[in-house]
PDB file of N, CA and C in Angstrom:
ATOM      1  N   UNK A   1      97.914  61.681  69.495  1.00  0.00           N
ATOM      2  CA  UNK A   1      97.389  62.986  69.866  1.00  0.00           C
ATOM      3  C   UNK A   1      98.265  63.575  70.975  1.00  0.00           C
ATOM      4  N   UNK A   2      98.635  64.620  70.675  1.00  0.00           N
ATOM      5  CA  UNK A   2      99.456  65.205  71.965  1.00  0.00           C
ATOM      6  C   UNK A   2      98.653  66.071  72.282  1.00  0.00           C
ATOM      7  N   UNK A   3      98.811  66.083  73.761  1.00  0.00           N
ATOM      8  CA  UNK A   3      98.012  66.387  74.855  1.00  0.00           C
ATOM      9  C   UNK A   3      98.684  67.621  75.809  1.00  0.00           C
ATOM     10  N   UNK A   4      98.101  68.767  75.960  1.00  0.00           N
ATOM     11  CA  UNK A   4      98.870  70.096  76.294  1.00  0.00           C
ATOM     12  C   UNK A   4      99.158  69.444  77.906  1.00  0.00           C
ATOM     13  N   UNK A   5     100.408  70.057  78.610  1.00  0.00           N
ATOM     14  CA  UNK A   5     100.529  69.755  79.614  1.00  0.00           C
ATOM     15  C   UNK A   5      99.513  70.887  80.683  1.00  0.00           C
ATOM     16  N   UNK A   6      99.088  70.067  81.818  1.00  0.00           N
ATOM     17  CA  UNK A   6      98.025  71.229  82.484  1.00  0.00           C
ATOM     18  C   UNK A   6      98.761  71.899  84.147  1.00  0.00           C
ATOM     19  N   UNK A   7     100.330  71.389  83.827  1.00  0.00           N
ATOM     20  CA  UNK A   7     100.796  71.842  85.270  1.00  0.00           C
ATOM     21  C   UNK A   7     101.610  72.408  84.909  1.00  0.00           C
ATOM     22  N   UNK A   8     102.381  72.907  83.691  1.00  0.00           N
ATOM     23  CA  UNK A   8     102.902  73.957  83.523  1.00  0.00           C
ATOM     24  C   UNK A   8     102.670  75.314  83.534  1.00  0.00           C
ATOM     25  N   UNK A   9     103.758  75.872  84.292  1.00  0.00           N
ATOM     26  CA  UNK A   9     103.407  77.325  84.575  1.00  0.00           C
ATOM     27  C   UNK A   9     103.128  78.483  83.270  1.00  0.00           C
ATOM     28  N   UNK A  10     102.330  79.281  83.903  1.00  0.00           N
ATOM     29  CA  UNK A  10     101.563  80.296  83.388  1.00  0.00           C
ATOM     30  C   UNK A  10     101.795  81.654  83.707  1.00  0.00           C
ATOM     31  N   UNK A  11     102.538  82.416  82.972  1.00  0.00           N
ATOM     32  CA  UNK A  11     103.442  83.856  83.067  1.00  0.00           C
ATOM     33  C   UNK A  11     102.008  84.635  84.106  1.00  0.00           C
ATOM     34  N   UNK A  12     100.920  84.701  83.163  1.00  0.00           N
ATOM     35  CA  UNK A  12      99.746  85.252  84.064  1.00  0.00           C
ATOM     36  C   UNK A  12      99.671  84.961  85.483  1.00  0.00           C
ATOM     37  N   UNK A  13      99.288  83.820  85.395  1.00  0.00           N
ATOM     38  CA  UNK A  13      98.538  82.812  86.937  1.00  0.00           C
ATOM     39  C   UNK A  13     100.335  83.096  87.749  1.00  0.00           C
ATOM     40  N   UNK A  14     101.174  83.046  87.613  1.00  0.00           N
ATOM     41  CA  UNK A  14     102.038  83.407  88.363  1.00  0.00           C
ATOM     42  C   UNK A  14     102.047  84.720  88.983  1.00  0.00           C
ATOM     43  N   UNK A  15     102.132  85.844  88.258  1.00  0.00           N
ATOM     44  CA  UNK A  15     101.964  87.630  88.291  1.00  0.00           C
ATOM     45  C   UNK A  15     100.163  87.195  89.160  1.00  0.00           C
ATOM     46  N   UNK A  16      99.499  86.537  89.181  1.00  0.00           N
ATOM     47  CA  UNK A  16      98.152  87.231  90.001  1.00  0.00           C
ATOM     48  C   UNK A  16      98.644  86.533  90.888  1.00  0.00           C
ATOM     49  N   UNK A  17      99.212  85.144  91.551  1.00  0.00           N
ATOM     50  CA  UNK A  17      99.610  84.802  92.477  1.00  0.00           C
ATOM     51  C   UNK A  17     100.358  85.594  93.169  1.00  0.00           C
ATOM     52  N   UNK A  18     101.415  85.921  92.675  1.00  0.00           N
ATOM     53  CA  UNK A  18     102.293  87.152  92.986  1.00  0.00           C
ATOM     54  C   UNK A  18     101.585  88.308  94.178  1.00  0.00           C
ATOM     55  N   UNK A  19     100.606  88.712  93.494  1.00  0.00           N
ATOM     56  CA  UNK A  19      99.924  89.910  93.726  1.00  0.00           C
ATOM     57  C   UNK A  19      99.199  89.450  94.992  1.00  0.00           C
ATOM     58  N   UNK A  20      99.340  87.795  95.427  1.00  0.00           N
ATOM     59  CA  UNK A  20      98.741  87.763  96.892  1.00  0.00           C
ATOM     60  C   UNK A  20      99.666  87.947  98.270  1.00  0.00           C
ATOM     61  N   UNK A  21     100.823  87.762  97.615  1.00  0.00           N
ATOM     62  CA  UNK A  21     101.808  87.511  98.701  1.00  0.00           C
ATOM     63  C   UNK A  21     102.015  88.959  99.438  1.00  0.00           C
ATOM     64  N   UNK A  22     102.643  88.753 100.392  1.00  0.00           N
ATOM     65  CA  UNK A  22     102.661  90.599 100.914  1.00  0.00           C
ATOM     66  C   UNK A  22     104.379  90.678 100.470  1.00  0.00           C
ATOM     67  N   UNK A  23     104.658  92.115 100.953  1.00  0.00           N
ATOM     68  CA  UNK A  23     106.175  92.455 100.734  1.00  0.00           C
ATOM     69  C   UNK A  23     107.134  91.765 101.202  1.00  0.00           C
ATOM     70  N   UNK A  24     107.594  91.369 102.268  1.00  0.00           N
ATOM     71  CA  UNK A  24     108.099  90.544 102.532  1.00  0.00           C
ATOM     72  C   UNK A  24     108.276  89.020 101.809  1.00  0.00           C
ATOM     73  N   UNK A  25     107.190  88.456 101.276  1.00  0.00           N
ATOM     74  CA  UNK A  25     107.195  87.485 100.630  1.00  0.00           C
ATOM     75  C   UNK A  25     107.476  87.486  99.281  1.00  0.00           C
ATOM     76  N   UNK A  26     107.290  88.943  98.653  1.00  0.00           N
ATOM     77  CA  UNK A  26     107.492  89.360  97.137  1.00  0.00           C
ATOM     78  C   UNK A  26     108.702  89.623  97.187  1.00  0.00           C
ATOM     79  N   UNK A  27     109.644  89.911  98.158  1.00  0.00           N
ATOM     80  CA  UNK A  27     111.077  90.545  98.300  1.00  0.00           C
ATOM     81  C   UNK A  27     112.234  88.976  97.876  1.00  0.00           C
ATOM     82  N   UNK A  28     111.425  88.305  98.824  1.00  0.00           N
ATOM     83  CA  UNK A  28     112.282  86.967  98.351  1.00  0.00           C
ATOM     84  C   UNK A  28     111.505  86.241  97.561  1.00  0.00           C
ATOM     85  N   UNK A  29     110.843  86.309  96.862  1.00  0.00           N
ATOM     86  CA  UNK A  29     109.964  85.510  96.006  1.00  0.00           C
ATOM     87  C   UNK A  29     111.205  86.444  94.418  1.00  0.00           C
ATOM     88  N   UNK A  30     111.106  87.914  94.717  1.00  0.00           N
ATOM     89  CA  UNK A  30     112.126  88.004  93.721  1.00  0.00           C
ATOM     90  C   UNK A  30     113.695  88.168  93.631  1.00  0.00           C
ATOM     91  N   UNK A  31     114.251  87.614  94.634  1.00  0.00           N
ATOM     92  CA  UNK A  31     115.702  86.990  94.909  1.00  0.00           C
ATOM     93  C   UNK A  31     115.125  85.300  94.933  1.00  0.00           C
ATOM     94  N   UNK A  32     114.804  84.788  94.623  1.00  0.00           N
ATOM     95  CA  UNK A  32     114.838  83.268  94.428  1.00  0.00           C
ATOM     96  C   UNK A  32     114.259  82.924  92.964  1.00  0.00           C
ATOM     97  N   UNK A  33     113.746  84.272  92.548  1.00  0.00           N
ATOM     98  CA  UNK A  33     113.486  84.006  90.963  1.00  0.00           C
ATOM     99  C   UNK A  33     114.690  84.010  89.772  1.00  0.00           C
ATOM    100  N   UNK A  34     115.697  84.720  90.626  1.00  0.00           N
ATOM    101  CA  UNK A  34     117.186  85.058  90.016  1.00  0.00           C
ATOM    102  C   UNK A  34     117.523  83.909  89.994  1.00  0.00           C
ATOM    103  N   UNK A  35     117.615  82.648  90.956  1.00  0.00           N
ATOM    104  CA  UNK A  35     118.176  81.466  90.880  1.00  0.00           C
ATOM    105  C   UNK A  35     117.432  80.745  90.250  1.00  0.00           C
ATOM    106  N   UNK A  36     116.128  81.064  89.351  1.00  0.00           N
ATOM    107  CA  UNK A  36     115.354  80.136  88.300  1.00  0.00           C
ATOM    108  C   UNK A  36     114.138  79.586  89.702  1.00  0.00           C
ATOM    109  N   UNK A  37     113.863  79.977  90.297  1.00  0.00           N
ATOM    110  CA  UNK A  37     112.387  79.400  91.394  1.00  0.00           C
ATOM    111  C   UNK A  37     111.691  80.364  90.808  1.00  0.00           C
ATOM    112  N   UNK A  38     110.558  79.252  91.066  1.00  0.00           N
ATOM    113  CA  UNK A  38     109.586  79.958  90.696  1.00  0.00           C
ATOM    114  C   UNK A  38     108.036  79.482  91.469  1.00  0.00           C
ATOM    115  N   UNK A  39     107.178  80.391  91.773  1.00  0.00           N
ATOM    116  CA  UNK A  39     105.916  80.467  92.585  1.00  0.00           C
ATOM    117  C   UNK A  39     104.986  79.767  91.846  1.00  0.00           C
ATOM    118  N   UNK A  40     104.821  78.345  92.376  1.00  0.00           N
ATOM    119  CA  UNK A  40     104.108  77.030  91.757  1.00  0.00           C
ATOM    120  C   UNK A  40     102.370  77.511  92.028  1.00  0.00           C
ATOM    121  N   UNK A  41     102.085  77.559  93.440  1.00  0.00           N
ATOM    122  CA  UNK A  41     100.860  77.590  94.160  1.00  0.00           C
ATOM    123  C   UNK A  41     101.139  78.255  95.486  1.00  0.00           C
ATOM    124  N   UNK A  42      99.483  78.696  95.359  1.00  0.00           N
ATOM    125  CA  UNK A  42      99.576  78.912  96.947  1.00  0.00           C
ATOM    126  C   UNK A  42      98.253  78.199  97.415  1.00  0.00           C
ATOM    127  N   UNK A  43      98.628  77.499  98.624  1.00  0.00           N
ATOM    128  CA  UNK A  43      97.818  76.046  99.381  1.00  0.00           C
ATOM    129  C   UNK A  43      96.888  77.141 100.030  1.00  0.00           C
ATOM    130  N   UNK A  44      95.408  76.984 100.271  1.00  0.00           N
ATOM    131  CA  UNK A  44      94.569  77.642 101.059  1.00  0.00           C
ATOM    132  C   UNK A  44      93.777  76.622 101.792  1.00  0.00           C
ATOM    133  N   UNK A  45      94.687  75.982 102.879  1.00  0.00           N
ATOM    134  CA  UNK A  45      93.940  75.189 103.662  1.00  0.00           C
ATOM    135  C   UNK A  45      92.662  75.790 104.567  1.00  0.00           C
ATOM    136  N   UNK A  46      91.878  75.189 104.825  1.00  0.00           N
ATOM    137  CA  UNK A  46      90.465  75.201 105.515  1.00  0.00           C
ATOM    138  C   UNK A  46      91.187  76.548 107.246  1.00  0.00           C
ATOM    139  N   UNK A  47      90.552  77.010 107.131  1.00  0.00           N
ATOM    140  CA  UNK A  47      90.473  77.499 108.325  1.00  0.00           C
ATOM    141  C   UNK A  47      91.916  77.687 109.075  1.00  0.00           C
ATOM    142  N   UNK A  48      93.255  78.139 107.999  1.00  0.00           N
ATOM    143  CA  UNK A  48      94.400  78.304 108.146  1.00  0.00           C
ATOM    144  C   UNK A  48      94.851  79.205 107.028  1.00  0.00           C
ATOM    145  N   UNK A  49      95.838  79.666 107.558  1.00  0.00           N
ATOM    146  CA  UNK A  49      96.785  80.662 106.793  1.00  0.00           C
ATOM    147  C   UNK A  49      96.976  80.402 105.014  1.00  0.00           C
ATOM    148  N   UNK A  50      97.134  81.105 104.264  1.00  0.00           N
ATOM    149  CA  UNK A  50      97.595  80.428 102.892  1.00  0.00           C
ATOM    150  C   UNK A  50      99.021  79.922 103.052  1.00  0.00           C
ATOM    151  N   UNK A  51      99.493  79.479 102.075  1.00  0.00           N
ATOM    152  CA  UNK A  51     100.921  78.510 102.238  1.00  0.00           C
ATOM    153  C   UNK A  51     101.674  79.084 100.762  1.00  0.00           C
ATOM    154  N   UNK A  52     102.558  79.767 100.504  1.00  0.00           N
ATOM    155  CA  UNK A  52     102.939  79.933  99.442  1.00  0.00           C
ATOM    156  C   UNK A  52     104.026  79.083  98.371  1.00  0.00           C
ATOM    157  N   UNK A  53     104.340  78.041  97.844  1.00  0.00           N
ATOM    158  CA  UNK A  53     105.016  77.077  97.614  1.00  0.00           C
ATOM    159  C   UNK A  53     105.915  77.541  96.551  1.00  0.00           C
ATOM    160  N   UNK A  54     106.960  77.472  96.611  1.00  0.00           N
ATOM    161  CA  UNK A  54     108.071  77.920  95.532  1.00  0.00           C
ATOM    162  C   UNK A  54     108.834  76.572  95.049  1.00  0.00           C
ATOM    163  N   UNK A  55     109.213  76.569  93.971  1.00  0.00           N
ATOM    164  CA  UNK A  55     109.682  75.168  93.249  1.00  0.00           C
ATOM    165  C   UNK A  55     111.447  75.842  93.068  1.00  0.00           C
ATOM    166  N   UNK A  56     112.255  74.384  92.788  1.00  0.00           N
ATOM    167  CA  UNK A  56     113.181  75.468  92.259  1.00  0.00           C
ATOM    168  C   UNK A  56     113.409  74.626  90.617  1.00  0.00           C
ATOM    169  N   UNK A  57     114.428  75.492  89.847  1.00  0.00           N
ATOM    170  CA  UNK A  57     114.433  74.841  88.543  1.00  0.00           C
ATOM    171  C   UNK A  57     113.466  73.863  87.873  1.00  0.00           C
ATOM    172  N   UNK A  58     114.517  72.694  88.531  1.00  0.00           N
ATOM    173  CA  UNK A  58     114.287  71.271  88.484  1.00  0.00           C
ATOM    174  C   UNK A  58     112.996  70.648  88.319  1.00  0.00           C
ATOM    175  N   UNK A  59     112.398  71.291  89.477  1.00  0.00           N
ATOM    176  CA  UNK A  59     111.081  70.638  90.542  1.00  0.00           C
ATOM    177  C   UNK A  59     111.717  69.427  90.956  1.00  0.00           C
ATOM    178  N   UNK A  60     112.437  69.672  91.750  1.00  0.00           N
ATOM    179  CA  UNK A  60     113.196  68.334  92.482  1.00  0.00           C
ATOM    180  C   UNK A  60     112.988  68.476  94.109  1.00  0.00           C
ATOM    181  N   UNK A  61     112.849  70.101  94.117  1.00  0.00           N
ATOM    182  CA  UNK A  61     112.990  70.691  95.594  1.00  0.00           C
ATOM    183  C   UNK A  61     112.027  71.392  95.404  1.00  0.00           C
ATOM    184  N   UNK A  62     111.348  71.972  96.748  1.00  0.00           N
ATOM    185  CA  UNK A  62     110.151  72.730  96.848  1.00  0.00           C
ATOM    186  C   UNK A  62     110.449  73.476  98.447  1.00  0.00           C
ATOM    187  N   UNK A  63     110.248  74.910  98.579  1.00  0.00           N
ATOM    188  CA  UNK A  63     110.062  75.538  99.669  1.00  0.00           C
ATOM    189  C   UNK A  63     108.931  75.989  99.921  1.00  0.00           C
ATOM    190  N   UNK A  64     108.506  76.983 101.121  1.00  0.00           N
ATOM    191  CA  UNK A  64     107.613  77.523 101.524  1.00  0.00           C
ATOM    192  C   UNK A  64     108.094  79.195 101.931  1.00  0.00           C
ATOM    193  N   UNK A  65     107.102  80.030 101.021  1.00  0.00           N
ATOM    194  CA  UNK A  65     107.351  81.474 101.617  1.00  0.00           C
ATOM    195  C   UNK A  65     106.512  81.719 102.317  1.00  0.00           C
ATOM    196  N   UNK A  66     107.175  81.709 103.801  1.00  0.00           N
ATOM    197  CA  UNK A  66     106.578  82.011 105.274  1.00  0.00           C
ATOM    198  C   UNK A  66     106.270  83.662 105.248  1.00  0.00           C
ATOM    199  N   UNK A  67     105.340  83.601 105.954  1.00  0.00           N
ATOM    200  CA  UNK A  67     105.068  85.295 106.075  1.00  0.00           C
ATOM    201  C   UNK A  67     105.994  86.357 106.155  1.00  0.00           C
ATOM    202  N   UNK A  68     107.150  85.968 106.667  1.00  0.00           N
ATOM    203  CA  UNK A  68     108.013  86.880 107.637  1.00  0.00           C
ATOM    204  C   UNK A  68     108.978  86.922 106.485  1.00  0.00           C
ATOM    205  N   UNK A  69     108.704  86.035 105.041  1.00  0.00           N
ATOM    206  CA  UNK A  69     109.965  86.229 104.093  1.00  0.00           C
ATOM    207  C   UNK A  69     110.916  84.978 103.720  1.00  0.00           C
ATOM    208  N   UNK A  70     110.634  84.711 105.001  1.00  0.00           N
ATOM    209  CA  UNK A  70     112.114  83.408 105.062  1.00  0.00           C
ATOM    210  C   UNK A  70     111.342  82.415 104.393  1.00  0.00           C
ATOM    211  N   UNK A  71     112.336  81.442 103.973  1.00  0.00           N
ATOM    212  CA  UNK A  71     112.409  80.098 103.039  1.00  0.00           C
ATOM    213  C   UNK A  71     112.116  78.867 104.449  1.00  0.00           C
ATOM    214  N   UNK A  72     110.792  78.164 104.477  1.00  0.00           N
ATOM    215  CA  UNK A  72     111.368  76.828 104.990  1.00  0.00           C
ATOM    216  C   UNK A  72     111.128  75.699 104.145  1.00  0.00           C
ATOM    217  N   UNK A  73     112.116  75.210 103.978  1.00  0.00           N
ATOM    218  CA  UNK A  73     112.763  73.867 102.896  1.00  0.00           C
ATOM    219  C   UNK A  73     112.443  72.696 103.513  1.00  0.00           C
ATOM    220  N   UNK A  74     111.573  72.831 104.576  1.00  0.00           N
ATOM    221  CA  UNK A  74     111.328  71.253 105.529  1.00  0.00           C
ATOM    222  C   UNK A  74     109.520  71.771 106.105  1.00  0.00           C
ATOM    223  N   UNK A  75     108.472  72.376 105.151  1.00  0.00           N
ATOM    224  CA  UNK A  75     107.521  72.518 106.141  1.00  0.00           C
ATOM    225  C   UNK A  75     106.253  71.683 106.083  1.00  0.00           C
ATOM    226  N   UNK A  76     107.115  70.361 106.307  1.00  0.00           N
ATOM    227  CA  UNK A  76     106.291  69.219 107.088  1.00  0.00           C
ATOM    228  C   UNK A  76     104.691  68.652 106.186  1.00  0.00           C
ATOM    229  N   UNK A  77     105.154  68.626 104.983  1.00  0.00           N
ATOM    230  CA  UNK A  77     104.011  68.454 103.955  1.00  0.00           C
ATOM    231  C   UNK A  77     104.662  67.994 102.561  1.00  0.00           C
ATOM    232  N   UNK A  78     103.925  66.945 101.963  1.00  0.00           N
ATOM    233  CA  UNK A  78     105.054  66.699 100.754  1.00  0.00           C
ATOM    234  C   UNK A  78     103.880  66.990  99.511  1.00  0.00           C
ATOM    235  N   UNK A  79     104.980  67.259  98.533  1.00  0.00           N
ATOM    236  CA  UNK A  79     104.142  67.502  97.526  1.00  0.00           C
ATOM    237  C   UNK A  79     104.125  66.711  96.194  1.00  0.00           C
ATOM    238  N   UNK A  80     103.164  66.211  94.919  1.00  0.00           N
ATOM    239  CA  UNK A  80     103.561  65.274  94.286  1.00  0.00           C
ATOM    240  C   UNK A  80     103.674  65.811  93.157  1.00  0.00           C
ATOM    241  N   UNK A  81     104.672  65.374  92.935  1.00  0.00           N
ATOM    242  CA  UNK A  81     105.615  65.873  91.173  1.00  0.00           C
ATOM    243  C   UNK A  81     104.522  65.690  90.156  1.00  0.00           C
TER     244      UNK A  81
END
């Protein structure tokens, strides 16, 4: 029996994710889509900011779109493949 995969991305659930980020984050969310990244999740920890997580290609590497736009490639949280 093959079994649909349930963590592959979703053209939809991406575009409404999309639609949370502000401008700044949509500006480079679409210059890092040119290089094949793409907007996995966004983390809504308890009583903190959302976290926007960008994958690239592979899923080998994973960033974070910080409010202000910028990429951090080290933000102190790991994630499991």
């Amino acid at each position: 029996m093959i079994e649909k995969e349930r963590r592959k991305s979703d053209l939809r659930a991406g575009n409404a994710l999309a639609r949370e980020l502000n401008e700044a984050q949509r500006l480079t969310l679409v210059d890092m889509e040119r290089f094949g990244w793409e907007l996995k999740f966004i983390r809504r920890p308890m009583f903190q900011k959302s976290v926007a997580v960008i994958f690239d290609p592979d899923r080998k590497s994973f960033a974070v779109l910080e409010e202000d736009g910028t990429l951090n490639e080290d933000p102190g949280f790991d994630i499991r493949a």
